[in-house]
PDB file of N, CA and C in Angstrom:
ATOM      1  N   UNK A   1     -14.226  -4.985  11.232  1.00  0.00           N
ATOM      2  CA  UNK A   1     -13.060  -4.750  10.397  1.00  0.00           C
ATOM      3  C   UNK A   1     -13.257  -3.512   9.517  1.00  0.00           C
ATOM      4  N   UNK A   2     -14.591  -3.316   8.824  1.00  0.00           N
ATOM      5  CA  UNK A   2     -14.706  -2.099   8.425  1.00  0.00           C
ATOM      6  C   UNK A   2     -14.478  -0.741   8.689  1.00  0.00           C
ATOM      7  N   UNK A   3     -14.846  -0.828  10.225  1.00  0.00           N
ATOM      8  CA  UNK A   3     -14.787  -0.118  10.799  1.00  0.00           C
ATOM      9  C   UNK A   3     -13.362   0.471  11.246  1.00  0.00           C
ATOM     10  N   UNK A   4     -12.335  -0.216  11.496  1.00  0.00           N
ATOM     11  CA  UNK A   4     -10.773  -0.295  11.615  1.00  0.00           C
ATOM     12  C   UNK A   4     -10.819   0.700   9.950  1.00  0.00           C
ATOM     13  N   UNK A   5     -10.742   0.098   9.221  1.00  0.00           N
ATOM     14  CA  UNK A   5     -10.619   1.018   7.590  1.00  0.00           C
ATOM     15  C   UNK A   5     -11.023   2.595   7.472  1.00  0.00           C
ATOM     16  N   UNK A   6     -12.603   2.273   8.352  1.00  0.00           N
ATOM     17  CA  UNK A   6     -12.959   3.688   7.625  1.00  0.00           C
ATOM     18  C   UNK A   6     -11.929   4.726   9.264  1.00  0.00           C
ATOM     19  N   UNK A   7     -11.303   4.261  10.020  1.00  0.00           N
ATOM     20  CA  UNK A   7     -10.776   4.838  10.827  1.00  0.00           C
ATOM     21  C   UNK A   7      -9.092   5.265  10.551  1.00  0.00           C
ATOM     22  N   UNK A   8      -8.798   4.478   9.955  1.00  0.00           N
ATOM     23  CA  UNK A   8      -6.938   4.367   9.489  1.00  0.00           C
ATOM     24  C   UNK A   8      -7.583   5.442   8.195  1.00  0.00           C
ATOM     25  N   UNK A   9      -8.430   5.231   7.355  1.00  0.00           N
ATOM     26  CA  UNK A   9      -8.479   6.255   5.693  1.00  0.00           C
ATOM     27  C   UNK A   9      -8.923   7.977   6.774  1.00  0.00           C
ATOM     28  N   UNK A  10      -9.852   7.997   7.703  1.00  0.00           N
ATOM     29  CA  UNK A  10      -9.837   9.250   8.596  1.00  0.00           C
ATOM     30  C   UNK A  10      -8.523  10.285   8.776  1.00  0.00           C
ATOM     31  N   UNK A  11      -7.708   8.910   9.376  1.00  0.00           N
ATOM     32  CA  UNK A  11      -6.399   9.158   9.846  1.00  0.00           C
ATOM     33  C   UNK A  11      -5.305   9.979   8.868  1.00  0.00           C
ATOM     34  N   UNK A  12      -5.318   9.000   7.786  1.00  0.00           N
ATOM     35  CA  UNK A  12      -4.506   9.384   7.145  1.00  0.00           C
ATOM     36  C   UNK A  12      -4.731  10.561   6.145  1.00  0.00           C
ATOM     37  N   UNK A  13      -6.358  10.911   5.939  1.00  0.00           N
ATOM     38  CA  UNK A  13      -6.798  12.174   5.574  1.00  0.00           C
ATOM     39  C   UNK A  13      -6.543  13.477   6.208  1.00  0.00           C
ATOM     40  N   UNK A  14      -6.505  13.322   8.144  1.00  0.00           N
ATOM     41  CA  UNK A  14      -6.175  14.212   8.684  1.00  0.00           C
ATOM     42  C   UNK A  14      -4.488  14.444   8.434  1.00  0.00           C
ATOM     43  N   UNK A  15      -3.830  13.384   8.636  1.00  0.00           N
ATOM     44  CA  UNK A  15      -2.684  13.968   8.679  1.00  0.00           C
ATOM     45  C   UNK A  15      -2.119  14.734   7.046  1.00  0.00           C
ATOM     46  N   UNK A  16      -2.837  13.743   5.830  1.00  0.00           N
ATOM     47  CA  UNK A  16      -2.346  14.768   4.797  1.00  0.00           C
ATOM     48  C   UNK A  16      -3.078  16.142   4.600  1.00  0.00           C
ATOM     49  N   UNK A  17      -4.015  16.214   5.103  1.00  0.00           N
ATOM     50  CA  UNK A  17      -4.917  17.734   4.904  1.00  0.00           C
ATOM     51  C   UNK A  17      -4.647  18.923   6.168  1.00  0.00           C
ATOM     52  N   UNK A  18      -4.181  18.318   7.030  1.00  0.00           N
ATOM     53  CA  UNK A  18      -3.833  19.127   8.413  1.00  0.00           C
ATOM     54  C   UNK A  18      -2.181  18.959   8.212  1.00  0.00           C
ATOM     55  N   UNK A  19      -1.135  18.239   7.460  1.00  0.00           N
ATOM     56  CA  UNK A  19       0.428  18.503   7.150  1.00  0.00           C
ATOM     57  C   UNK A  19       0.696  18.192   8.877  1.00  0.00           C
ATOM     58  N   UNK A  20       0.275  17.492   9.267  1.00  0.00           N
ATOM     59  CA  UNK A  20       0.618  16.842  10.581  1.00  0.00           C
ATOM     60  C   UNK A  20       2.177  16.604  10.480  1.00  0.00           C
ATOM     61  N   UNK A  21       3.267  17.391  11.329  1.00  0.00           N
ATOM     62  CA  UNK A  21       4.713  16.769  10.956  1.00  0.00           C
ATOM     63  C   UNK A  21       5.059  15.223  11.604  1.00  0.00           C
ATOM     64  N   UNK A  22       4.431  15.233  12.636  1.00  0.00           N
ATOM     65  CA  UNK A  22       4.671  13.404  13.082  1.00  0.00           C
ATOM     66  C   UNK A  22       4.652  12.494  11.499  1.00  0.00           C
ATOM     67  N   UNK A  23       2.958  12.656  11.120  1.00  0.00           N
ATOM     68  CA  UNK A  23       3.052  12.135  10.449  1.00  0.00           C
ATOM     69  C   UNK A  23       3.317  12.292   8.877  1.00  0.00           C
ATOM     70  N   UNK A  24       3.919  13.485   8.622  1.00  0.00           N
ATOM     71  CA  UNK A  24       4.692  13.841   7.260  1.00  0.00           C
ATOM     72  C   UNK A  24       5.679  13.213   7.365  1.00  0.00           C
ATOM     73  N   UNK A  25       6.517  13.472   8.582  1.00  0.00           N
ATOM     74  CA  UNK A  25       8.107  12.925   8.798  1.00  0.00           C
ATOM     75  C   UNK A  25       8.378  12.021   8.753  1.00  0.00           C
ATOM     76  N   UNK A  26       7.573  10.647   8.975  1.00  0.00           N
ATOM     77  CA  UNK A  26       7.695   9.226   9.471  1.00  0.00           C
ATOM     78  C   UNK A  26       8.379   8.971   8.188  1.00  0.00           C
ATOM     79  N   UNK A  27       8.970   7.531   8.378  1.00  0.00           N
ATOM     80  CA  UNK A  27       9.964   7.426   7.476  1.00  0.00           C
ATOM     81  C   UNK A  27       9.499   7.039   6.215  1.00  0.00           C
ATOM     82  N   UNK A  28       7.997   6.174   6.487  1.00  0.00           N
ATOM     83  CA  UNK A  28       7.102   5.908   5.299  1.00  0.00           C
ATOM     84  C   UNK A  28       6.734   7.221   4.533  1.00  0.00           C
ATOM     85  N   UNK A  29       6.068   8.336   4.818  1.00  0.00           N
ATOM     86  CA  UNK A  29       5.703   9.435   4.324  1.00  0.00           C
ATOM     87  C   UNK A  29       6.840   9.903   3.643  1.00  0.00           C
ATOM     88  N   UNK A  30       7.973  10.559   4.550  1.00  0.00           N
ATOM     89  CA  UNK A  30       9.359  10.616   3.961  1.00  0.00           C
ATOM     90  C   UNK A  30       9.683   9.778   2.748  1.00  0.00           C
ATOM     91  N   UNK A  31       9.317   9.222   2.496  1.00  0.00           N
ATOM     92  CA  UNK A  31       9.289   7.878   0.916  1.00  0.00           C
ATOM     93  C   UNK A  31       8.596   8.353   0.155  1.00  0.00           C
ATOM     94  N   UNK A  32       7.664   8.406   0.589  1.00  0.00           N
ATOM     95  CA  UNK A  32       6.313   9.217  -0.599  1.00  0.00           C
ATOM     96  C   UNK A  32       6.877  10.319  -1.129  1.00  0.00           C
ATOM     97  N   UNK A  33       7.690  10.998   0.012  1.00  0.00           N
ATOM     98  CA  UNK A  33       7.530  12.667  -0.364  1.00  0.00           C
ATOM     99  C   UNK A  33       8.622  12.715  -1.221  1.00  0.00           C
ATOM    100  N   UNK A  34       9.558  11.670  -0.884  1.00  0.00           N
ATOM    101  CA  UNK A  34      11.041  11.394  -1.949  1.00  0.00           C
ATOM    102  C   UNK A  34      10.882  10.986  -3.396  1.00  0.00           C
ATOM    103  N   UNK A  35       9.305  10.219  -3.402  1.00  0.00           N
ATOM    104  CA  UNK A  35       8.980   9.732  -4.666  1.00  0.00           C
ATOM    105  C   UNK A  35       8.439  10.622  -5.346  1.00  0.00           C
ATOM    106  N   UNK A  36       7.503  11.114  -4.721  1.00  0.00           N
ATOM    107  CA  UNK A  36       6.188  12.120  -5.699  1.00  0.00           C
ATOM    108  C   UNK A  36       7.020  13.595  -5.789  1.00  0.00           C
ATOM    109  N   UNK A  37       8.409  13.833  -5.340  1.00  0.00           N
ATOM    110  CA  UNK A  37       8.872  15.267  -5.352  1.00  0.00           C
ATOM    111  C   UNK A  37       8.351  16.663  -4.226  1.00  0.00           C
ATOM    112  N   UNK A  38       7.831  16.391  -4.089  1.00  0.00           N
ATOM    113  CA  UNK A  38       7.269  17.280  -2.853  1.00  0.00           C
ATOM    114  C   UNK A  38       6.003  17.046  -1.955  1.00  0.00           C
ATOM    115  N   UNK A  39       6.471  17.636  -0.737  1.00  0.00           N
ATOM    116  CA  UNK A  39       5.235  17.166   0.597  1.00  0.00           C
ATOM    117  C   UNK A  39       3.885  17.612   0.128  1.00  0.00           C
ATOM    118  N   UNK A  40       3.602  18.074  -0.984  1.00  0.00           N
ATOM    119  CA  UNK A  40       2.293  18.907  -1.264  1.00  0.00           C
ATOM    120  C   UNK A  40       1.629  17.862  -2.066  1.00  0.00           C
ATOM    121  N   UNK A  41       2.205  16.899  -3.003  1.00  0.00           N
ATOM    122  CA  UNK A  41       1.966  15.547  -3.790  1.00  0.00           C
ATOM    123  C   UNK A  41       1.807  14.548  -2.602  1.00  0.00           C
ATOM    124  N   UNK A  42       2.572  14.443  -1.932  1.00  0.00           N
ATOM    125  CA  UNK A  42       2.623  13.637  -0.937  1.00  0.00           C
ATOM    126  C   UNK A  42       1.554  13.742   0.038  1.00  0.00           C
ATOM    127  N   UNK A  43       1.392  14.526   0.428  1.00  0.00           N
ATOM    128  CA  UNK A  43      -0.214  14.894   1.514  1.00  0.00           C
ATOM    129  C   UNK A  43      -1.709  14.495   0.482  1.00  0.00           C
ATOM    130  N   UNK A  44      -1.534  14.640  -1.155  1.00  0.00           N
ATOM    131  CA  UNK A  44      -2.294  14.467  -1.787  1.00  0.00           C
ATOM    132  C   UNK A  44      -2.622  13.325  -1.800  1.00  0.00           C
ATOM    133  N   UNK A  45      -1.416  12.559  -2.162  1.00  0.00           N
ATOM    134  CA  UNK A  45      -1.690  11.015  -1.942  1.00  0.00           C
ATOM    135  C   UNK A  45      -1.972  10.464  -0.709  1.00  0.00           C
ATOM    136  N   UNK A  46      -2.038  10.934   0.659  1.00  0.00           N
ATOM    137  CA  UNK A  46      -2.100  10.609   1.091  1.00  0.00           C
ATOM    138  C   UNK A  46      -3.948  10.627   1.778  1.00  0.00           C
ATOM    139  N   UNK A  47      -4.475  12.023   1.538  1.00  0.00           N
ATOM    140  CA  UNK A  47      -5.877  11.947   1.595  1.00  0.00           C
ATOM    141  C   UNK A  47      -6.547  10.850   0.504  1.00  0.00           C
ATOM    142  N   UNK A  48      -5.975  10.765  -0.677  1.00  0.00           N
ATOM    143  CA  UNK A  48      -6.371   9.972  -1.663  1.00  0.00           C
ATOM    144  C   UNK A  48      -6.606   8.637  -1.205  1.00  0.00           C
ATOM    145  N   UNK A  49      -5.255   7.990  -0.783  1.00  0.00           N
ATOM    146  CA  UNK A  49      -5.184   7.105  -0.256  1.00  0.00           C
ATOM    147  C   UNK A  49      -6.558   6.576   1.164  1.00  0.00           C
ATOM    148  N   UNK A  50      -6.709   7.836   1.937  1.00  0.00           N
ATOM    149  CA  UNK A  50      -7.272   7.499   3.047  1.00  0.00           C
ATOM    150  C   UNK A  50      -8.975   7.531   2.601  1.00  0.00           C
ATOM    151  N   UNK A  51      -9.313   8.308   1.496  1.00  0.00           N
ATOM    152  CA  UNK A  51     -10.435   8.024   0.624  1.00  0.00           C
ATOM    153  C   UNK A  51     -10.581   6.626  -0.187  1.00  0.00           C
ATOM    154  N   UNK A  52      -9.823   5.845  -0.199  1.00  0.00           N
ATOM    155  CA  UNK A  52      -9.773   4.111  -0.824  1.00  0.00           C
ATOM    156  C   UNK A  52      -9.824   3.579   0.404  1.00  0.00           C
ATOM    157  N   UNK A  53      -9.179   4.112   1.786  1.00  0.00           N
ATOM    158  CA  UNK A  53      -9.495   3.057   2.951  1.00  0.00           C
ATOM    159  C   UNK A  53     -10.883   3.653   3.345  1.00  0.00           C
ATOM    160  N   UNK A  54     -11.718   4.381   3.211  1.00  0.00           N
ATOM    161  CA  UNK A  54     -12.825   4.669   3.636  1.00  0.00           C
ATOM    162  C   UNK A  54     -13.735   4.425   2.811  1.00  0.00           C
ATOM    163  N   UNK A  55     -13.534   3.719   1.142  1.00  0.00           N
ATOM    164  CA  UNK A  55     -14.499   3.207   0.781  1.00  0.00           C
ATOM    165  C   UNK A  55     -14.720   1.761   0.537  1.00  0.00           C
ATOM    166  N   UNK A  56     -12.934   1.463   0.903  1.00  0.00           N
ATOM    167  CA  UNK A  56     -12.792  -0.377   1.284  1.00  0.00           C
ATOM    168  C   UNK A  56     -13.930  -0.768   2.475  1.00  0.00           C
ATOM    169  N   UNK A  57     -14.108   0.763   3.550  1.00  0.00           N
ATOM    170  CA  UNK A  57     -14.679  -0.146   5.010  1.00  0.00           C
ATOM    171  C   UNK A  57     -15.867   0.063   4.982  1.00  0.00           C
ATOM    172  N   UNK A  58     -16.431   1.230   4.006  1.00  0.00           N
ATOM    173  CA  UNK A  58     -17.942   1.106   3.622  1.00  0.00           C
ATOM    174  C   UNK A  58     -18.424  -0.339   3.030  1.00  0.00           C
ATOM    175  N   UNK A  59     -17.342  -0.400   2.227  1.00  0.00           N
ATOM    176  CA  UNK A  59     -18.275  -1.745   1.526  1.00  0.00           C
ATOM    177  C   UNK A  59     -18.024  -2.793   2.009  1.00  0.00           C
ATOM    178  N   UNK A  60     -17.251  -3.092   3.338  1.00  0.00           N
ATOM    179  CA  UNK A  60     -16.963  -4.275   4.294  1.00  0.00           C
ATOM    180  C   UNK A  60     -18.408  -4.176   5.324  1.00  0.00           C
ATOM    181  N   UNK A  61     -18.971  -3.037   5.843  1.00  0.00           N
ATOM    182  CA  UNK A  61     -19.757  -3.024   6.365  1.00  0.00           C
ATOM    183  C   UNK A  61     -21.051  -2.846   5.831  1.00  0.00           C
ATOM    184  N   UNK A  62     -20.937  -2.560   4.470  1.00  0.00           N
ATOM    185  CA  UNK A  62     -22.466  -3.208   3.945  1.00  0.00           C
ATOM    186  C   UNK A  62     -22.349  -4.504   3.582  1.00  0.00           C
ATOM    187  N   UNK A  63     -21.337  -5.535   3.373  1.00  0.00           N
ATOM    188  CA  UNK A  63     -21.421  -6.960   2.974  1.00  0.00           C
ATOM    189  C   UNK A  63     -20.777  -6.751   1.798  1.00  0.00           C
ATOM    190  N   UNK A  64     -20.261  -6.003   0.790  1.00  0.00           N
ATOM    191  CA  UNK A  64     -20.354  -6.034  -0.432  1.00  0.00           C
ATOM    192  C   UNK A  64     -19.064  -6.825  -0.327  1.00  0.00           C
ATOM    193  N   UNK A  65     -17.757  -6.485   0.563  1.00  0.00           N
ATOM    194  CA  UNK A  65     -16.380  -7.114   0.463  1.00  0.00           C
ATOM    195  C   UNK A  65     -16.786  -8.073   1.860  1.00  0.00           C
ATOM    196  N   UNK A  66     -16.775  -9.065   1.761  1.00  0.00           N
ATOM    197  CA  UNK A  66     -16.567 -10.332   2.927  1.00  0.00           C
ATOM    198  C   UNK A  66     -15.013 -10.244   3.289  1.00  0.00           C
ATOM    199  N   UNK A  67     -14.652  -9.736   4.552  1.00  0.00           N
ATOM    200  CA  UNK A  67     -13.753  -9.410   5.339  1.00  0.00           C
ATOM    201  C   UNK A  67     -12.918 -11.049   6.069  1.00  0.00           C
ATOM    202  N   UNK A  68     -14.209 -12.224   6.369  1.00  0.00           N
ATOM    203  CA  UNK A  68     -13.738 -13.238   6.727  1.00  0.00           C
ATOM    204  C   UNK A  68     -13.497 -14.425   5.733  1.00  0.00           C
ATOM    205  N   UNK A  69     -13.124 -14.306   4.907  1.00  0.00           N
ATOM    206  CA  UNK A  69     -12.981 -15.338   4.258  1.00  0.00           C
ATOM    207  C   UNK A  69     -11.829 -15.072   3.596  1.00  0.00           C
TER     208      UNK A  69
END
């Protein structure tokens, strides 16, 4: 399961640091970018974001967060 995390926080780092339009455009991003005022806030949050899923799946795969319970 960690591993799923530190792969989706990857993801979503590439697409806000590379301005990927698939995934700028999607209708979720499109929300962000409506909220925070511009795609440049929006890509921010979105590496941000993918830096909290990559340190949720570090600490699933050292034990620190128990994933099954």
């Amino acid at each position: 399961m960690g591993i799923l995390f530190v792969a989706i926080g990857l993801f979503s780092i590439a697409g806000g640091a590379f301005d990927w339009n698939f995934f700028m455009e999607h209708s979720k991003a499109a929300f962000f970018t409506k909220i925070l005022g511009s795609r440049t806030r929006a890509r921010a949050f979105y590496i941000i974001l993918g830096l909290g899923f990559i340190v949720f799946g570090i600490l699933g795969l050292l034990g620190v967060i128990d994933f099954n319970s």
